[in-house]
PDB file of N, CA and C in Angstrom:
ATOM      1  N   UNK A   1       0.817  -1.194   0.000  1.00  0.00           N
ATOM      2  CA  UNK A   1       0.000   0.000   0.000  1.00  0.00           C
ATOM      3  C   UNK A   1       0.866   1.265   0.000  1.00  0.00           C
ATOM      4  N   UNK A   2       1.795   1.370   0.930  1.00  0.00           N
ATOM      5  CA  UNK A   2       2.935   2.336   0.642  1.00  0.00           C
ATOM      6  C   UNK A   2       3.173   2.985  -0.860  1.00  0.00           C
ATOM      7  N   UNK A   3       3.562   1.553  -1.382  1.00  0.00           N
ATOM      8  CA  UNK A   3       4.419   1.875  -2.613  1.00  0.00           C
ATOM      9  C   UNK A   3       3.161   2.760  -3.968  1.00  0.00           C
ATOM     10  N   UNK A   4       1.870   1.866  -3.811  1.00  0.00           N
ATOM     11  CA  UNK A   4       0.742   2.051  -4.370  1.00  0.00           C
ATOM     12  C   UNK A   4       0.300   3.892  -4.256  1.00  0.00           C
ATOM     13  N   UNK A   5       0.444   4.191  -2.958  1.00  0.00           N
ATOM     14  CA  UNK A   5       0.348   5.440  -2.570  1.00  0.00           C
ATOM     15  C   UNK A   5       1.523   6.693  -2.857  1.00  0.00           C
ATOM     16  N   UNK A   6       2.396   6.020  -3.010  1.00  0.00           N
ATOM     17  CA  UNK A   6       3.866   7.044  -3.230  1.00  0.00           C
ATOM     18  C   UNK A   6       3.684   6.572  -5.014  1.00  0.00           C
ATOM     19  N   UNK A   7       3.286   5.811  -5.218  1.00  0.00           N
ATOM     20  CA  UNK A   7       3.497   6.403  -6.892  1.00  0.00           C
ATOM     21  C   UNK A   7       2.349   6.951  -7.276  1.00  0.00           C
ATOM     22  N   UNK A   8       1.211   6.910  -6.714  1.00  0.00           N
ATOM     23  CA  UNK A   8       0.219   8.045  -7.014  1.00  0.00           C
ATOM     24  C   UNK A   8      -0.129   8.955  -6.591  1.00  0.00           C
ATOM     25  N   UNK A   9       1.084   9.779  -5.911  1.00  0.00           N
ATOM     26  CA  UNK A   9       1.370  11.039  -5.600  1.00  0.00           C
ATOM     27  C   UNK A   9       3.037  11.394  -6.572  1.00  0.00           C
ATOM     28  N   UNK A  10       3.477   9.989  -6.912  1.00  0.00           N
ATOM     29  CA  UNK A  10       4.832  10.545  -7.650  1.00  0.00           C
ATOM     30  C   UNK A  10       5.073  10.827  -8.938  1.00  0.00           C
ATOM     31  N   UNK A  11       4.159  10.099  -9.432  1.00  0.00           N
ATOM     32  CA  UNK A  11       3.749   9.977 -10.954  1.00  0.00           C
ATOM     33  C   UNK A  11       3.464  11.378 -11.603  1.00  0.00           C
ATOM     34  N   UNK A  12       2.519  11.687 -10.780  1.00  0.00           N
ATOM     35  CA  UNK A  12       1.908  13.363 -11.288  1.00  0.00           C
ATOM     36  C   UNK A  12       2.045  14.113 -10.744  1.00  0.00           C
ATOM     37  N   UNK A  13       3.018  14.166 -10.385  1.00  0.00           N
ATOM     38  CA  UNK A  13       4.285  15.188  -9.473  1.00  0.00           C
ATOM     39  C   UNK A  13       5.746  14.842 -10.211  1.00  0.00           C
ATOM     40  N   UNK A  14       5.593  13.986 -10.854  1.00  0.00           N
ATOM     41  CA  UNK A  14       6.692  13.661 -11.562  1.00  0.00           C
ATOM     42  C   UNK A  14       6.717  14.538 -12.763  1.00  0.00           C
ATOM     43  N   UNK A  15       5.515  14.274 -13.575  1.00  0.00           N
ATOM     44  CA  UNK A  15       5.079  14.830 -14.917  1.00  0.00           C
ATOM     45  C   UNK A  15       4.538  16.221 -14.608  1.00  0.00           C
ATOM     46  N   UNK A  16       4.320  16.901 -13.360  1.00  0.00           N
ATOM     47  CA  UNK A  16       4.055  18.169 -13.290  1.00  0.00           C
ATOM     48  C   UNK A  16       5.743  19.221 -13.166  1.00  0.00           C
ATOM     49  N   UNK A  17       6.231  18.325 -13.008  1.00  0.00           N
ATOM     50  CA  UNK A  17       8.131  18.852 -12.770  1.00  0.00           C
ATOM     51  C   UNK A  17       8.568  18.666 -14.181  1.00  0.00           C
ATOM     52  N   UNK A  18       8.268  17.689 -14.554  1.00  0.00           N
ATOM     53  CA  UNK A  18       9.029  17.674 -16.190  1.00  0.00           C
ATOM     54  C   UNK A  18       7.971  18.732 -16.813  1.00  0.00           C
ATOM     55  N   UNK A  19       7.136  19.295 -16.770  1.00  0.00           N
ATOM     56  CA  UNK A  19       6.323  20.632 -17.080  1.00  0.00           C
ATOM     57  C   UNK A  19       6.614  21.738 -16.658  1.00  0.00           C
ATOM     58  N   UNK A  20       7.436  21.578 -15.836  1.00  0.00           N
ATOM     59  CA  UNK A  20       7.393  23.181 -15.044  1.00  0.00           C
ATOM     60  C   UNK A  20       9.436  23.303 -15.496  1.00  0.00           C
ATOM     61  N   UNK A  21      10.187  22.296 -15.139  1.00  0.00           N
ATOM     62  CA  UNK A  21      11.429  21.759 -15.380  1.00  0.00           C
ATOM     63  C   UNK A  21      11.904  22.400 -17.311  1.00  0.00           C
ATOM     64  N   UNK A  22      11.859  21.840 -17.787  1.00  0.00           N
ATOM     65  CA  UNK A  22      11.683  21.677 -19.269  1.00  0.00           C
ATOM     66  C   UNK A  22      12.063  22.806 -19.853  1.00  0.00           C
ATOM     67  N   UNK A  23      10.556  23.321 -19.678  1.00  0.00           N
ATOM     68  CA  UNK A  23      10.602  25.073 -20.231  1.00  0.00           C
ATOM     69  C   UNK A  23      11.570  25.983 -19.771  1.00  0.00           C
ATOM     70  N   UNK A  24      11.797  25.801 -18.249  1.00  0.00           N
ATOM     71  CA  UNK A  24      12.616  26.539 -17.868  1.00  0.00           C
ATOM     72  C   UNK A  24      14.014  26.856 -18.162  1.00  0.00           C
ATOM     73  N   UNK A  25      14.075  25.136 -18.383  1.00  0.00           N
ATOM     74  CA  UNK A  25      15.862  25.171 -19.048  1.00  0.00           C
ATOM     75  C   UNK A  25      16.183  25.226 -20.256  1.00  0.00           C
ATOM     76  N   UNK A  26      15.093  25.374 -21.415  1.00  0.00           N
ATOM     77  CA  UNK A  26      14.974  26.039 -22.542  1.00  0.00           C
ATOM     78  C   UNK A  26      15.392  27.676 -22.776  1.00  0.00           C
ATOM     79  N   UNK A  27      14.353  28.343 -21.675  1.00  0.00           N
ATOM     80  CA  UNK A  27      14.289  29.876 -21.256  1.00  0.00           C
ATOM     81  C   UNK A  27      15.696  30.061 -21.062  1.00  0.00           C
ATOM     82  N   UNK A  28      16.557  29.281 -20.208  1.00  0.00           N
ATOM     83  CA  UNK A  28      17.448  29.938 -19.307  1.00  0.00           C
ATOM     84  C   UNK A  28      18.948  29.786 -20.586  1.00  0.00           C
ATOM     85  N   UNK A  29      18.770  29.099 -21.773  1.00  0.00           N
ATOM     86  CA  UNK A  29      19.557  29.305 -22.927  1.00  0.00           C
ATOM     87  C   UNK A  29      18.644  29.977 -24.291  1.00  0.00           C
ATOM     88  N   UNK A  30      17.754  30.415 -24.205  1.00  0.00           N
ATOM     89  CA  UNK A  30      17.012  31.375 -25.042  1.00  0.00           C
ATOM     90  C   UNK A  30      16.428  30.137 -25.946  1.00  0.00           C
ATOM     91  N   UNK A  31      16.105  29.226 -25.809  1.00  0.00           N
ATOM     92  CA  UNK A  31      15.414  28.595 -26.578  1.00  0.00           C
ATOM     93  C   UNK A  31      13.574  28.360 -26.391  1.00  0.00           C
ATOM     94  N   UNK A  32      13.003  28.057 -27.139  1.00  0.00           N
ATOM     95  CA  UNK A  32      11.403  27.825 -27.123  1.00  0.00           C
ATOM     96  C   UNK A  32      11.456  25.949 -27.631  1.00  0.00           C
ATOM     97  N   UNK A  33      11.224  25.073 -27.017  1.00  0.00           N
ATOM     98  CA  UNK A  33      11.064  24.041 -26.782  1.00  0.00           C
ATOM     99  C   UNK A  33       9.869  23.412 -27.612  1.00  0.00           C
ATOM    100  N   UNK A  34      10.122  22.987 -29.015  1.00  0.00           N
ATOM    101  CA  UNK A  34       8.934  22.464 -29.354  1.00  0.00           C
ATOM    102  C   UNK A  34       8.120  21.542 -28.306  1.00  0.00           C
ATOM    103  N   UNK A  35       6.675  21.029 -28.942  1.00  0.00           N
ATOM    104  CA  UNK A  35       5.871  20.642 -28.497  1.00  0.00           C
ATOM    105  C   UNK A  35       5.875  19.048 -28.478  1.00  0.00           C
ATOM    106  N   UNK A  36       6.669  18.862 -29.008  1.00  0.00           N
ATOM    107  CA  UNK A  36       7.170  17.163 -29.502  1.00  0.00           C
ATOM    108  C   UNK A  36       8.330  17.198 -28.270  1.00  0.00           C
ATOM    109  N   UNK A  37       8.607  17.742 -27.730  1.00  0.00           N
ATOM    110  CA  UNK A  37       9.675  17.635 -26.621  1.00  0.00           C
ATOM    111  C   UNK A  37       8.948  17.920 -25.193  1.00  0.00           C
ATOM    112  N   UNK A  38       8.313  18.390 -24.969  1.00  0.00           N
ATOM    113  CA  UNK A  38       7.117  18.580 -23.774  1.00  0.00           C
ATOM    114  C   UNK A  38       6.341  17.710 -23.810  1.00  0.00           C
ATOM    115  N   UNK A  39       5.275  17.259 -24.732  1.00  0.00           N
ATOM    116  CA  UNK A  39       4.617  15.906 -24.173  1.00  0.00           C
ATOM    117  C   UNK A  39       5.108  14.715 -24.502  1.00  0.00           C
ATOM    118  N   UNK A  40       5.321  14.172 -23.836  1.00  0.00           N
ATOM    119  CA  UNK A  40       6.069  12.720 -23.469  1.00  0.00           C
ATOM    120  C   UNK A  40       5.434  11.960 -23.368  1.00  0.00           C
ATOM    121  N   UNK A  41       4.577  12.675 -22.201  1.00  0.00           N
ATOM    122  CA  UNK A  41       3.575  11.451 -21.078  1.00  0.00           C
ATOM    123  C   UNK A  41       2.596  11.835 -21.862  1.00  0.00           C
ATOM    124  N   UNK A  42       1.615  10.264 -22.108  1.00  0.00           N
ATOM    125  CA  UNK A  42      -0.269  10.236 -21.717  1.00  0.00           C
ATOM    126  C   UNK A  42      -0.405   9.423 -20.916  1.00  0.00           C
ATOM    127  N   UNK A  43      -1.412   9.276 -20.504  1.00  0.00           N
ATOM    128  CA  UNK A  43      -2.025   8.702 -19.707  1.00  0.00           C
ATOM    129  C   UNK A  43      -1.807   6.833 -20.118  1.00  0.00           C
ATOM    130  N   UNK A  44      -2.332   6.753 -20.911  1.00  0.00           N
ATOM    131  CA  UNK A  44      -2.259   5.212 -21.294  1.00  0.00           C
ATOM    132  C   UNK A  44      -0.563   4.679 -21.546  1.00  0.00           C
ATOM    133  N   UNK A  45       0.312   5.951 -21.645  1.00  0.00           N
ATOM    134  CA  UNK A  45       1.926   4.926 -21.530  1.00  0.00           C
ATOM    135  C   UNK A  45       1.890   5.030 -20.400  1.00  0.00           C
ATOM    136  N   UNK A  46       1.854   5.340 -19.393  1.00  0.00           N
ATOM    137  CA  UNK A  46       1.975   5.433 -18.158  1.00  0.00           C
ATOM    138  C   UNK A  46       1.172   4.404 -17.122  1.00  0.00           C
ATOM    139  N   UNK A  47       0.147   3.344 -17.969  1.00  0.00           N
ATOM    140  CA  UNK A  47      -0.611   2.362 -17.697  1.00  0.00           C
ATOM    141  C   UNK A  47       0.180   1.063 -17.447  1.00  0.00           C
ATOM    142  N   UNK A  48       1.427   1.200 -18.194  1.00  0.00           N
ATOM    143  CA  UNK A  48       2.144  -0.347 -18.101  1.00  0.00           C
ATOM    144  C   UNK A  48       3.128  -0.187 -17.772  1.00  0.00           C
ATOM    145  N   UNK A  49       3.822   0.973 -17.115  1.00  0.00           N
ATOM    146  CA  UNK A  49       4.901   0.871 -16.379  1.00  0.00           C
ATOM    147  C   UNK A  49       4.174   0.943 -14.899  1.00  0.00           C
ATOM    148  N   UNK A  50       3.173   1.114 -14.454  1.00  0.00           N
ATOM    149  CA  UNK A  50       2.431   0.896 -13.459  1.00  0.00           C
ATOM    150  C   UNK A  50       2.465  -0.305 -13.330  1.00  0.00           C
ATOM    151  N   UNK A  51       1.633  -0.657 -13.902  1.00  0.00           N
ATOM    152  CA  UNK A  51       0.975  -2.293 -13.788  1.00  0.00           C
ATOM    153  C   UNK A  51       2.175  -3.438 -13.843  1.00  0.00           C
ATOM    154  N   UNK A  52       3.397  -2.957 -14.388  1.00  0.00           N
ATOM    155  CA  UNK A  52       4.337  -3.562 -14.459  1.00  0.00           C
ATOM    156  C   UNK A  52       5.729  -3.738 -12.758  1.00  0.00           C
ATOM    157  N   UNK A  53       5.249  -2.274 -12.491  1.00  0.00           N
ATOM    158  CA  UNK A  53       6.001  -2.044 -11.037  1.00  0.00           C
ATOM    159  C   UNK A  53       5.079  -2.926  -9.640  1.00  0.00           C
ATOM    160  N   UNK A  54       4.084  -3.161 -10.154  1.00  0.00           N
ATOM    161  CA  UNK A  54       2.872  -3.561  -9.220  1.00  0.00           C
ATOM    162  C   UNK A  54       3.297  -5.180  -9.209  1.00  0.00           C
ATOM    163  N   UNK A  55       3.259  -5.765 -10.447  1.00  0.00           N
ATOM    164  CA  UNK A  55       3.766  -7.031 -11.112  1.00  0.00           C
ATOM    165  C   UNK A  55       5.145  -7.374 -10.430  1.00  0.00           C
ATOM    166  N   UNK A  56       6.373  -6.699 -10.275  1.00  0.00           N
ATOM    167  CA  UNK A  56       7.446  -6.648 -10.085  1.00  0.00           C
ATOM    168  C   UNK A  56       7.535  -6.541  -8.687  1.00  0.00           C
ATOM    169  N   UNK A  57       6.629  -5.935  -7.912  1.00  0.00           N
ATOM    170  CA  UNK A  57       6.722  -5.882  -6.127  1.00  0.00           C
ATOM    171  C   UNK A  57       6.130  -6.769  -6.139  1.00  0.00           C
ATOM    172  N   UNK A  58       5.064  -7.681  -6.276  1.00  0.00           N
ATOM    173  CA  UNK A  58       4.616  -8.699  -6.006  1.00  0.00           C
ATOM    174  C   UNK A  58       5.021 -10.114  -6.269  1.00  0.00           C
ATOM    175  N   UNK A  59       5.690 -10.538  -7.212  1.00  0.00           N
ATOM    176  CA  UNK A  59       6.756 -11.153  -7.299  1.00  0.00           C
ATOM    177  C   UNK A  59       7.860 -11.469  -6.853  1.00  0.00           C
ATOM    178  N   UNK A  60       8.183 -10.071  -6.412  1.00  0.00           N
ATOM    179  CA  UNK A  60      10.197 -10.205  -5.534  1.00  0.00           C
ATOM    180  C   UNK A  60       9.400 -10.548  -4.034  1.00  0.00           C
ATOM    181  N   UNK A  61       7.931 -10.080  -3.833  1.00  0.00           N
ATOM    182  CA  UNK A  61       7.792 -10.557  -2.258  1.00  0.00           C
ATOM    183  C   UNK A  61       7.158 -11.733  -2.075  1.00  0.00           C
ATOM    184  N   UNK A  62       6.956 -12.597  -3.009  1.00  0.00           N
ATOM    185  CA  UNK A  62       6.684 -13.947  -3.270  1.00  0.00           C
ATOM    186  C   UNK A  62       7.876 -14.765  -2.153  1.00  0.00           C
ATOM    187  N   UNK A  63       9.193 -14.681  -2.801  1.00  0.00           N
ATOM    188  CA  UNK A  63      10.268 -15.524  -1.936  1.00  0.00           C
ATOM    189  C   UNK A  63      10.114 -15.501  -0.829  1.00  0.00           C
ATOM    190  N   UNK A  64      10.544 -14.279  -0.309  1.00  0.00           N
ATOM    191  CA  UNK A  64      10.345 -13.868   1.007  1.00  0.00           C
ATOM    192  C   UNK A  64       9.139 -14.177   2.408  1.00  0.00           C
ATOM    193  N   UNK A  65       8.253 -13.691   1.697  1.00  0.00           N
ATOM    194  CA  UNK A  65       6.636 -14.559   2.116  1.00  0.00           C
ATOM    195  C   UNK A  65       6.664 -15.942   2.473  1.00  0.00           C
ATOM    196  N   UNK A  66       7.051 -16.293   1.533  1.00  0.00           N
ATOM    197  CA  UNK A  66       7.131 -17.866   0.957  1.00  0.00           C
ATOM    198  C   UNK A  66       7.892 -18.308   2.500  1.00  0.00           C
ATOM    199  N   UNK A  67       9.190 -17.823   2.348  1.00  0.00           N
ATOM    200  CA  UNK A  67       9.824 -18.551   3.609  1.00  0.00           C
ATOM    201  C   UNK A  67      10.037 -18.326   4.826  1.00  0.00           C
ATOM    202  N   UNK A  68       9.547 -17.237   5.340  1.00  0.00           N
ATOM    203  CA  UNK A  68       8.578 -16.322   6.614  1.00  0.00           C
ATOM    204  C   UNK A  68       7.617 -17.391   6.987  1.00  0.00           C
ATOM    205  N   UNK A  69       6.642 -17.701   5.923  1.00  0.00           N
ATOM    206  CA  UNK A  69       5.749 -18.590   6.484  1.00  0.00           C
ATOM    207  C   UNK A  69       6.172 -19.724   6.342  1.00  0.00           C
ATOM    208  N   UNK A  70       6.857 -20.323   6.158  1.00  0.00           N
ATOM    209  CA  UNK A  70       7.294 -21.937   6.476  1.00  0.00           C
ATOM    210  C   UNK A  70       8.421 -21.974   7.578  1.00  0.00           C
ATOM    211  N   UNK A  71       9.172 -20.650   8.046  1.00  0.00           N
ATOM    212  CA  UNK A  71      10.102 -20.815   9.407  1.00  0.00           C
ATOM    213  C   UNK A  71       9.778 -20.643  10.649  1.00  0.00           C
ATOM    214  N   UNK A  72      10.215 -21.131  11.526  1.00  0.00           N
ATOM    215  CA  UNK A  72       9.534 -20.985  13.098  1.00  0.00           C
ATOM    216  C   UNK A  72       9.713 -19.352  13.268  1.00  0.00           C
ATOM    217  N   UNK A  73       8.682 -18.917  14.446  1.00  0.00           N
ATOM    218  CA  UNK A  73       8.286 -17.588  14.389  1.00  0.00           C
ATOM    219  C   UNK A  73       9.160 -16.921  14.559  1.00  0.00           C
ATOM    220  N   UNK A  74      10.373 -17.686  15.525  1.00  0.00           N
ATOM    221  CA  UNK A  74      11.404 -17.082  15.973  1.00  0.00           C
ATOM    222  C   UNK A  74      12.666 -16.792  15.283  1.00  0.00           C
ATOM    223  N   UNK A  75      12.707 -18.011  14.307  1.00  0.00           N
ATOM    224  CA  UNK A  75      13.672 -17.976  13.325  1.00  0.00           C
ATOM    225  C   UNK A  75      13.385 -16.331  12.073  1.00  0.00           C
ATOM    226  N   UNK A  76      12.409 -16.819  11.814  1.00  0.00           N
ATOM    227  CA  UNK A  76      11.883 -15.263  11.035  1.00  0.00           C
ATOM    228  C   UNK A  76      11.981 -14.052  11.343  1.00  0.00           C
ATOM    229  N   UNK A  77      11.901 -13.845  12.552  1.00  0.00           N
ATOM    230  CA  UNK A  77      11.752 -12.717  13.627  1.00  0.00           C
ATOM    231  C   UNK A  77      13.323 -12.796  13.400  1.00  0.00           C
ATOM    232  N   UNK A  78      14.057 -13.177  13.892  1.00  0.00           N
ATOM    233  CA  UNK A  78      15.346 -13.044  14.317  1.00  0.00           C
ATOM    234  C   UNK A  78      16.116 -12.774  12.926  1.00  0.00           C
ATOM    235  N   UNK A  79      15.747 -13.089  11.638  1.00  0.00           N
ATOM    236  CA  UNK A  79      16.621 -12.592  10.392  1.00  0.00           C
ATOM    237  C   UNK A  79      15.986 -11.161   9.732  1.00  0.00           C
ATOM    238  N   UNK A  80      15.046 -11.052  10.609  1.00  0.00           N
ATOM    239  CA  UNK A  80      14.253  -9.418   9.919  1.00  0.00           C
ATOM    240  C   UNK A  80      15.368  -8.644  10.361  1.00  0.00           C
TER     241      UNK A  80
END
């Protein structure tokens, strides 16, 4: 839930910095930044690197899980 919550506050805080970011460092060498260089992100690419990070935490905590619950309470406890 953590992770679920920090990327949906990071995501579009991410893409509101590469918006605000961008232009600025265009400005600050006199350039105007086409429009093919500012949008990057939509919404739907941003669907499967989600679903893919979600995929990827749930997986690496498969092992772990896995052998937490098959060791005595104490043994588990004691390698955290």
């Amino acid at each position: 839930m953590t992770g679920l919550a920090a990327s949906a506050l990071g995501v579009p805080l991410g893409v509101a910095l590469h918006g605000w970011v961008l232009p600025a460092m265009g400005d600050s060498v006199g350039l105007r930044l086409p429009d093919s260089v500012m949008s990057v992100y939509h919404g739907a690419e941003l669907l499967t690197p989600t679903l893919g990070g979600l995929l990827i935490a749930a997986v690496g905590a498969l092992l772990p899980a896995g052998w937490a619950a098959r060791a005595r309470t104490a043994t588990a406890l004691r390698t955290e």
